[in-house]
C-alpha atoms as a PDB file:
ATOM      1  CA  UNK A   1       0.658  -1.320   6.106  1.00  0.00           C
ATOM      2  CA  UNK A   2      -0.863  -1.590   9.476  1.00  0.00           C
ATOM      3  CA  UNK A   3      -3.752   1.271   9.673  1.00  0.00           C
ATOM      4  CA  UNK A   4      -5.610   2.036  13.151  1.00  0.00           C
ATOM      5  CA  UNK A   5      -8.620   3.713  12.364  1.00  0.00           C
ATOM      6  CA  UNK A   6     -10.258   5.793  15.265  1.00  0.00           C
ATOM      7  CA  UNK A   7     -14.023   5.829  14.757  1.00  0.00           C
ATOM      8  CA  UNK A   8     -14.593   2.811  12.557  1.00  0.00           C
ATOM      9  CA  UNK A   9     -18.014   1.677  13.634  1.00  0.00           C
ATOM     10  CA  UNK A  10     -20.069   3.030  11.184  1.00  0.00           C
ATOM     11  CA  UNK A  11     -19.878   5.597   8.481  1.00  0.00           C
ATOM     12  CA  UNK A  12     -16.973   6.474   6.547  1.00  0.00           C
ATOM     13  CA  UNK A  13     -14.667   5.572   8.973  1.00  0.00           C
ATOM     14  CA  UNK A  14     -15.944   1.601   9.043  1.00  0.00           C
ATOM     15  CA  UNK A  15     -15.549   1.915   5.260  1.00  0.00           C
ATOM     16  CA  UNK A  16     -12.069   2.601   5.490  1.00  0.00           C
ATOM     17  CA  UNK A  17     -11.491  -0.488   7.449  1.00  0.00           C
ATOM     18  CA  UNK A  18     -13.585  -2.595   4.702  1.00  0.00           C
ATOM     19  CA  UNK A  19     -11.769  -1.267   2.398  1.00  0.00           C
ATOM     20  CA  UNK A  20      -8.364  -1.145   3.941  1.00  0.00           C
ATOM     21  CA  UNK A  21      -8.860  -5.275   4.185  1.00  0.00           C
ATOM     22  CA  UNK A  22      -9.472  -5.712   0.904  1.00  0.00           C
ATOM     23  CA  UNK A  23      -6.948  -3.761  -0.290  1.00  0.00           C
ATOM     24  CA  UNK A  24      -4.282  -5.930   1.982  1.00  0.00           C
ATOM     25  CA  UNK A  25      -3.905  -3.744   5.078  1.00  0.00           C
ATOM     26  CA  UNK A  26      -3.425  -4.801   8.575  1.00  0.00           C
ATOM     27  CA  UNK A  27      -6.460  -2.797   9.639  1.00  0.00           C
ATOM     28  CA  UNK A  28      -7.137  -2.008  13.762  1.00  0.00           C
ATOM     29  CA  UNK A  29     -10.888  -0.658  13.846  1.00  0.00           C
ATOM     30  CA  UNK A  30     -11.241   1.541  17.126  1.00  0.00           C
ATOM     31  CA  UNK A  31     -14.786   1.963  18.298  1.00  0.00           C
ATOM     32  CA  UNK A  32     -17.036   2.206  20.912  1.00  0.00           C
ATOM     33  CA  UNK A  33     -19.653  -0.317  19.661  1.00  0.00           C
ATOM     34  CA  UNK A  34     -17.111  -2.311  18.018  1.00  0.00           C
ATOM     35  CA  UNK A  35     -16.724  -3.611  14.844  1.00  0.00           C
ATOM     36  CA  UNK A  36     -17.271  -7.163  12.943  1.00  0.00           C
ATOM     37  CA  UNK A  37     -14.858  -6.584  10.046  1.00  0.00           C
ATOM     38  CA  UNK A  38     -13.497  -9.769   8.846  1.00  0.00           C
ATOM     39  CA  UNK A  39     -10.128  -9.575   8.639  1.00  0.00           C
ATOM     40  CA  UNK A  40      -9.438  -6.146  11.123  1.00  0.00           C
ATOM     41  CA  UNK A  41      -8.448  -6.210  14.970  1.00  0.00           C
ATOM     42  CA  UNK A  42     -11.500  -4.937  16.913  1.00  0.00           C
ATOM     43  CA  UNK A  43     -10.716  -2.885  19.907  1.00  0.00           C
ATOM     44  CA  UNK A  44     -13.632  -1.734  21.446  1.00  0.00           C
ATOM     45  CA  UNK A  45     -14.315   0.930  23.944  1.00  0.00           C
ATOM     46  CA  UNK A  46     -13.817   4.875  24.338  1.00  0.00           C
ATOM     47  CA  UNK A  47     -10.660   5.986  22.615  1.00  0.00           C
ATOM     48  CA  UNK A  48     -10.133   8.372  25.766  1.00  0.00           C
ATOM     49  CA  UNK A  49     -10.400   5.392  28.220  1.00  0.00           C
ATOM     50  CA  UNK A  50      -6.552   4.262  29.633  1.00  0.00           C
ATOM     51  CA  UNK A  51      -6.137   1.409  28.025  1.00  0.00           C
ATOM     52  CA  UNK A  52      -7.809   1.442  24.710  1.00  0.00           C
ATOM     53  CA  UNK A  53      -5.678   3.005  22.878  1.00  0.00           C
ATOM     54  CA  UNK A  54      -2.572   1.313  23.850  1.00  0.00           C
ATOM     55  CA  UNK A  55      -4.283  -1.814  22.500  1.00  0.00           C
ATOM     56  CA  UNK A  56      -5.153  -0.941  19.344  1.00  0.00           C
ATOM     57  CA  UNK A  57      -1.398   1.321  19.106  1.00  0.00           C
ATOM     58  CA  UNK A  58       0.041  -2.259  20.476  1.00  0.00           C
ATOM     59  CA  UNK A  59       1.775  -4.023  17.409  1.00  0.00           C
ATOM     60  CA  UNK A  60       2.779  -0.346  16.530  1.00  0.00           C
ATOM     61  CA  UNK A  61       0.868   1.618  13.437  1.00  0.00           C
ATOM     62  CA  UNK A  62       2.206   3.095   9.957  1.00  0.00           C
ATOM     63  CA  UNK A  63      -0.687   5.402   9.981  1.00  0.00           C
ATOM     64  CA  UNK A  64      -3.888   6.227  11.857  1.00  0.00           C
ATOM     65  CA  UNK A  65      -7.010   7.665  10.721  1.00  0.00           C
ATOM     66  CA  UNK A  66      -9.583   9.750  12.630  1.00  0.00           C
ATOM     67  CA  UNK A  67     -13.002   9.154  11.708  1.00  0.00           C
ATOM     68  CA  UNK A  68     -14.481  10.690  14.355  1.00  0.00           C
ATOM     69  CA  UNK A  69     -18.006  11.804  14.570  1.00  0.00           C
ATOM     70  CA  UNK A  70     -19.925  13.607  17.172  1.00  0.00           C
ATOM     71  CA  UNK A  71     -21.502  12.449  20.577  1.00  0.00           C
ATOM     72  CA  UNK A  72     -24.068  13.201  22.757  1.00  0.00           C
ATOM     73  CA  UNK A  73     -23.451  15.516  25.729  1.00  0.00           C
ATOM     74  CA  UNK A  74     -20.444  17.394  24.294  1.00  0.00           C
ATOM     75  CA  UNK A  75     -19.548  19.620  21.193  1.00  0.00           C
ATOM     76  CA  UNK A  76     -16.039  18.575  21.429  1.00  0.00           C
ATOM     77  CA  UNK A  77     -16.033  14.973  20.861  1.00  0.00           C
ATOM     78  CA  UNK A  78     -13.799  15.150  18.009  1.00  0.00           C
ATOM     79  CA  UNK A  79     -10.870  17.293  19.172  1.00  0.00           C
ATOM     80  CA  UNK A  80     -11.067  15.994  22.999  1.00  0.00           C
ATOM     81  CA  UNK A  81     -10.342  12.036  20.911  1.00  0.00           C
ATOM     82  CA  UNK A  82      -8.048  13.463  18.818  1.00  0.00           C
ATOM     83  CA  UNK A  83      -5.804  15.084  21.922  1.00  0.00           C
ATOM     84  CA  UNK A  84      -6.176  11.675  23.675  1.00  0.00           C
ATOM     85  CA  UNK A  85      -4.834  10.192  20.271  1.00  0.00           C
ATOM     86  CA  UNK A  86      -2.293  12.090  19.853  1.00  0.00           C
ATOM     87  CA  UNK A  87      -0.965  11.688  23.496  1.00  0.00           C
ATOM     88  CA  UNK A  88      -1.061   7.859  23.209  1.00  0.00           C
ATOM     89  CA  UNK A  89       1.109   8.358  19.744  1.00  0.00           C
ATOM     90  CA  UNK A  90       5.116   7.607  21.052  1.00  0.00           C
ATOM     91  CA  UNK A  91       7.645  10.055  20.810  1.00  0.00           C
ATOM     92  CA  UNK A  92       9.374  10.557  17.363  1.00  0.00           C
ATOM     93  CA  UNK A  93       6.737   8.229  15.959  1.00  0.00           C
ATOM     94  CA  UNK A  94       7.230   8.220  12.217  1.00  0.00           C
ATOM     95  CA  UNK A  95       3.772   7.148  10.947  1.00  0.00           C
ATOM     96  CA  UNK A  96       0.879   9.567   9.657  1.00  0.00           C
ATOM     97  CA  UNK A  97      -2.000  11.205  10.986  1.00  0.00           C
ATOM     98  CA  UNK A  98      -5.306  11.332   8.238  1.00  0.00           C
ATOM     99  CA  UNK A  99      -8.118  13.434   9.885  1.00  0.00           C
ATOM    100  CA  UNK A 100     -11.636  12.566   8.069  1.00  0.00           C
ATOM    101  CA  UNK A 101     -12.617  16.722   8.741  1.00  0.00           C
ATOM    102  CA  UNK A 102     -15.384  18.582   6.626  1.00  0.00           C
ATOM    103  CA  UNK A 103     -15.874  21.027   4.187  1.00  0.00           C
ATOM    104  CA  UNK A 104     -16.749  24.507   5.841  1.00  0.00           C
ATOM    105  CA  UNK A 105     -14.068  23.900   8.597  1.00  0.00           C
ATOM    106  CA  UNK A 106     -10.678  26.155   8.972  1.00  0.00           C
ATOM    107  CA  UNK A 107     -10.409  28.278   6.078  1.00  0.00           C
ATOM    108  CA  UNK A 108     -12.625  25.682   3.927  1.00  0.00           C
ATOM    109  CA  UNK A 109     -15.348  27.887   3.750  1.00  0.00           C
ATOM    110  CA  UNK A 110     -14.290  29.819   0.618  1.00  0.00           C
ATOM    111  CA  UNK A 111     -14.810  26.575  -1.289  1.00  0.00           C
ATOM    112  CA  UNK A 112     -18.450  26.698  -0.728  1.00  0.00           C
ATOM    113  CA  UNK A 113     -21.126  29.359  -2.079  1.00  0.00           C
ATOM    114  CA  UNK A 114     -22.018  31.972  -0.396  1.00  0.00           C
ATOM    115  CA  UNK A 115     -25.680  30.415   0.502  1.00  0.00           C
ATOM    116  CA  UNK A 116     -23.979  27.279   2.022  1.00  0.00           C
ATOM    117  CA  UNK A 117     -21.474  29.185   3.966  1.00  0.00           C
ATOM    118  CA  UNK A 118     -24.880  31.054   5.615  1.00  0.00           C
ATOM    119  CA  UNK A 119     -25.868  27.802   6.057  1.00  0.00           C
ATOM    120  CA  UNK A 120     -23.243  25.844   7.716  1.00  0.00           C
ATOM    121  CA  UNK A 121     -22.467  28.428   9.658  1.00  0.00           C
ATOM    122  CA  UNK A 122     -25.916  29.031  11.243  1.00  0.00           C
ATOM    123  CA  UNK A 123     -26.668  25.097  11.416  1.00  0.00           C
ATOM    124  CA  UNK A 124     -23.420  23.277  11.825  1.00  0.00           C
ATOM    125  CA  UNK A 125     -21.322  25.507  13.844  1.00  0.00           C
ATOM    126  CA  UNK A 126     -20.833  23.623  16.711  1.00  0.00           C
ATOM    127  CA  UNK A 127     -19.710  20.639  14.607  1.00  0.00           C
ATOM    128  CA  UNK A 128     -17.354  23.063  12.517  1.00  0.00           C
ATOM    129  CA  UNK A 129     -15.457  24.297  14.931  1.00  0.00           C
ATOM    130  CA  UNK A 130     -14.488  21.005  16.270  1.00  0.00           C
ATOM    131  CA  UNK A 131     -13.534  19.628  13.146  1.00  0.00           C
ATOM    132  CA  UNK A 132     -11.229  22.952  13.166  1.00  0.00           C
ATOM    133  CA  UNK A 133      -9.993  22.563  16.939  1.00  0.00           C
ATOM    134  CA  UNK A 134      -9.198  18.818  15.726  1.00  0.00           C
ATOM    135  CA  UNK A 135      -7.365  20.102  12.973  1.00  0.00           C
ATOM    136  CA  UNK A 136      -4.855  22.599  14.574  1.00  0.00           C
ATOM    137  CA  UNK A 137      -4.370  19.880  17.548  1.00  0.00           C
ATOM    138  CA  UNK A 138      -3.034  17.193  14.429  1.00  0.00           C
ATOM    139  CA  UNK A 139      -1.260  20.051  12.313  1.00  0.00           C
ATOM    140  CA  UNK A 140       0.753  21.477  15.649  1.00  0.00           C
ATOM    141  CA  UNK A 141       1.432  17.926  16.879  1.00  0.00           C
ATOM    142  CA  UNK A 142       4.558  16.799  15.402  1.00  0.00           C
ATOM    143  CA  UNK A 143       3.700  14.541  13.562  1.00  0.00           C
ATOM    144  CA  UNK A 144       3.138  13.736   9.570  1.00  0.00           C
ATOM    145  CA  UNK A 145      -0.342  14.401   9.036  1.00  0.00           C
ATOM    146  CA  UNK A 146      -3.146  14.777   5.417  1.00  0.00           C
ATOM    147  CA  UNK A 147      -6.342  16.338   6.431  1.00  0.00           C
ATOM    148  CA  UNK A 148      -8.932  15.367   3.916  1.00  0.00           C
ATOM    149  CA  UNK A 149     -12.500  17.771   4.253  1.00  0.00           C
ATOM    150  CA  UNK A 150     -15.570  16.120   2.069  1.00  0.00           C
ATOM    151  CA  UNK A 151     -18.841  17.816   1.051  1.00  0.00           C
ATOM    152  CA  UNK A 152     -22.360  16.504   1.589  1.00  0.00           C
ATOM    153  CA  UNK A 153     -22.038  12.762   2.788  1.00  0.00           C
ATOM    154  CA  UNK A 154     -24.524  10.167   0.975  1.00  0.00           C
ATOM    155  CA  UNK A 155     -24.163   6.791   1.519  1.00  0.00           C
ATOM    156  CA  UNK A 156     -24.821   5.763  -2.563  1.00  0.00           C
ATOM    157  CA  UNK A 157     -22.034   3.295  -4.102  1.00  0.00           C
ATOM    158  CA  UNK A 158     -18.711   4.421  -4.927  1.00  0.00           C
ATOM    159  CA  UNK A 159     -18.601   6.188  -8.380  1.00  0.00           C
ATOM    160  CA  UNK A 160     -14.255   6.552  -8.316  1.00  0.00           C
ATOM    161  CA  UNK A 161     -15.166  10.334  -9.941  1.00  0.00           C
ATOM    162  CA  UNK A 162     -13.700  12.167  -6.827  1.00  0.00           C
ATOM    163  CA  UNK A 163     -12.784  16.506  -6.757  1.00  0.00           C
ATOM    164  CA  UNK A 164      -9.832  17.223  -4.715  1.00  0.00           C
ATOM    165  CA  UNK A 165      -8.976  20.465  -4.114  1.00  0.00           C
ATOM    166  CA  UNK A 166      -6.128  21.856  -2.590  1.00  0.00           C
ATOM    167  CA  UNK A 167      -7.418  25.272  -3.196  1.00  0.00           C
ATOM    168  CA  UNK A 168     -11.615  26.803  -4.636  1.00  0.00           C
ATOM    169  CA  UNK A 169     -12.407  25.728  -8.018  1.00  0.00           C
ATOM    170  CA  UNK A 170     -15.608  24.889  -9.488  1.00  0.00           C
ATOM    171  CA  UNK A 171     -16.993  21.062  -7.879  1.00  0.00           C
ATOM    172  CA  UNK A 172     -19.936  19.807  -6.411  1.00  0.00           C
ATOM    173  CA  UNK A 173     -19.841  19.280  -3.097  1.00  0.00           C
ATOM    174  CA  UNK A 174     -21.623  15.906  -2.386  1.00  0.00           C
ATOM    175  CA  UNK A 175     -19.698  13.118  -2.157  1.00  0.00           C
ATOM    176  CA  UNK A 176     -20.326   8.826  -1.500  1.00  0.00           C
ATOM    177  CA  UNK A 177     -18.874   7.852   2.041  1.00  0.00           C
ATOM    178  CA  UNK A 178     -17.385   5.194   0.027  1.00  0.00           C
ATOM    179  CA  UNK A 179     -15.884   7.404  -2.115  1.00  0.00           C
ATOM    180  CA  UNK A 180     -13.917   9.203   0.708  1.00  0.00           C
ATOM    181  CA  UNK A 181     -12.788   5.913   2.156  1.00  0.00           C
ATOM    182  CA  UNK A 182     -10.896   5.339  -0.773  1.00  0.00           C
ATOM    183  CA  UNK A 183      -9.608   8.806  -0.798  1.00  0.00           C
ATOM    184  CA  UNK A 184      -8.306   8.553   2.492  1.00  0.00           C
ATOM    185  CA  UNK A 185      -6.648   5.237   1.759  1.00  0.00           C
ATOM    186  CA  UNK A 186      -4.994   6.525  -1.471  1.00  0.00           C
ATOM    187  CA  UNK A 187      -3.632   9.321   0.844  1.00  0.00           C
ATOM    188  CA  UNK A 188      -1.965   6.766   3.286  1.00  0.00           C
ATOM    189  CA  UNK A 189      -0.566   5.128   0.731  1.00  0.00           C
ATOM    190  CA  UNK A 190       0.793   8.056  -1.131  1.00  0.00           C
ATOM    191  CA  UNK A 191       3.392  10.043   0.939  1.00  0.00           C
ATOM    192  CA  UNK A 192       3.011  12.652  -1.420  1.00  0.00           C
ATOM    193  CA  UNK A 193      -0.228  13.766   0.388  1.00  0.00           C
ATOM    194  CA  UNK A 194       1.615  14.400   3.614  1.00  0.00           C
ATOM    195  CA  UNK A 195       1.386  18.379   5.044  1.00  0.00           C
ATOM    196  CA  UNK A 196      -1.920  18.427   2.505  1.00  0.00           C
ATOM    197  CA  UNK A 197      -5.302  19.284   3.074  1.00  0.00           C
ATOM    198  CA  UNK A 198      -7.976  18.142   0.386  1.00  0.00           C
ATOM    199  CA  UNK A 199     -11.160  19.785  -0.257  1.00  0.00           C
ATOM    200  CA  UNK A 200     -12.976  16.308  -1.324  1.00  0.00           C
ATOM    201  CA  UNK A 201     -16.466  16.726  -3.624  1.00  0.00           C
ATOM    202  CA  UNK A 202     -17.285  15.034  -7.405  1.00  0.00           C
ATOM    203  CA  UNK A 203     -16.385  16.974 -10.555  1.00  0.00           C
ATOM    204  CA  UNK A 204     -19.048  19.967 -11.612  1.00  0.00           C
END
């Protein structure tokens, strides 16, 4: 498959693209720093810039994941890429969008206990309600999409125990970058996951 991957830098979203190569995928990596991946296209520059995108969308794309994280001087980073995405996506494109969200965002917030939703709510707000803006843009777009929302982020080795729920149930929520990657890969490769949203943690 031939995966473009919109914030692929660093993080989980550069895992993906390691991953996505070793697994056998055509990956594109879309960044702003770029990325050294053997194996993966590197198109760098800002995914709202004309231009950029229709490189990286050039040789066409079976799926694209946003990996998107925040930036400096805006709140919005994440939903104003994932518009400009979505606008550079052709009409009646049949591939699928995978949106690397978080736990706490949309209606998420039941799967987390009642201390953590104080917290997120108080300290990641801002960040929250982008992830949620970004995730009614994808869901009223059109197009296929799987919307996968991790815990806690650490950046330990993969462990392959992975939690995902589709609705609250007992998990912790803490959960290897690594880990996720893989998640999100399994979910472009499974078109079973389309129209589903994943609460992603390890098993309690």
């Amino acid at each position: 498959m031939r995966i473009v991957v919109v914030g692929a830098s660093s993080g989980t979203g550069r895992l993906v693209v390691e991953q996505g190569v070793a697994r056998g995928h055509d990956m594109v990596a879309v960044s702003r720093r770029g990325t050294t991946v053997a194996g993966a296209v590197d198109v760098r520059g800002d995914a709202t810039a004309p231009g950029v995108l229709s490189a990286a969308l050039a040789d066409g794309a079976d799926a694209v994941v946003l990996a998107i994280g925040g930036a400096r001087g805006t709140d919005r980073n994440r939903s104003t890429v994932t518009a400009a995405v979505l606008e550079a996506l052709p009409s009646g494109w049949a591939g699928r969008v995978v949106v690397h969200s978080s736990l706490g965002a949309g209606d998420s917030k039941n799967y987390l206990p009642r201390a953590m939703q104080l917290f997120t709510s108080l300290v990641l707000r801002a960040a929250l309600e982008d992830h949620t803006e970004q995730e009614r843009l994808v869901r009223e777009s059109g197009f296929a999409w799987t919307i996968v929302r991790p815990g806690g982020l650490t950046d330990k080795p993969a462990s392959g125990h992975i939690a995902a729920l589709e609705e609250p149930g007992p998990f912790a929520g803490v959960i290897a970058r690594a880990d996720v990657a893989a998640f999100i890969l399994d979910c472009v490769e499974d078109a079973a996951t389309t129209g589903r949203t994943f609460a992603l943690g390890t098993p309690a």
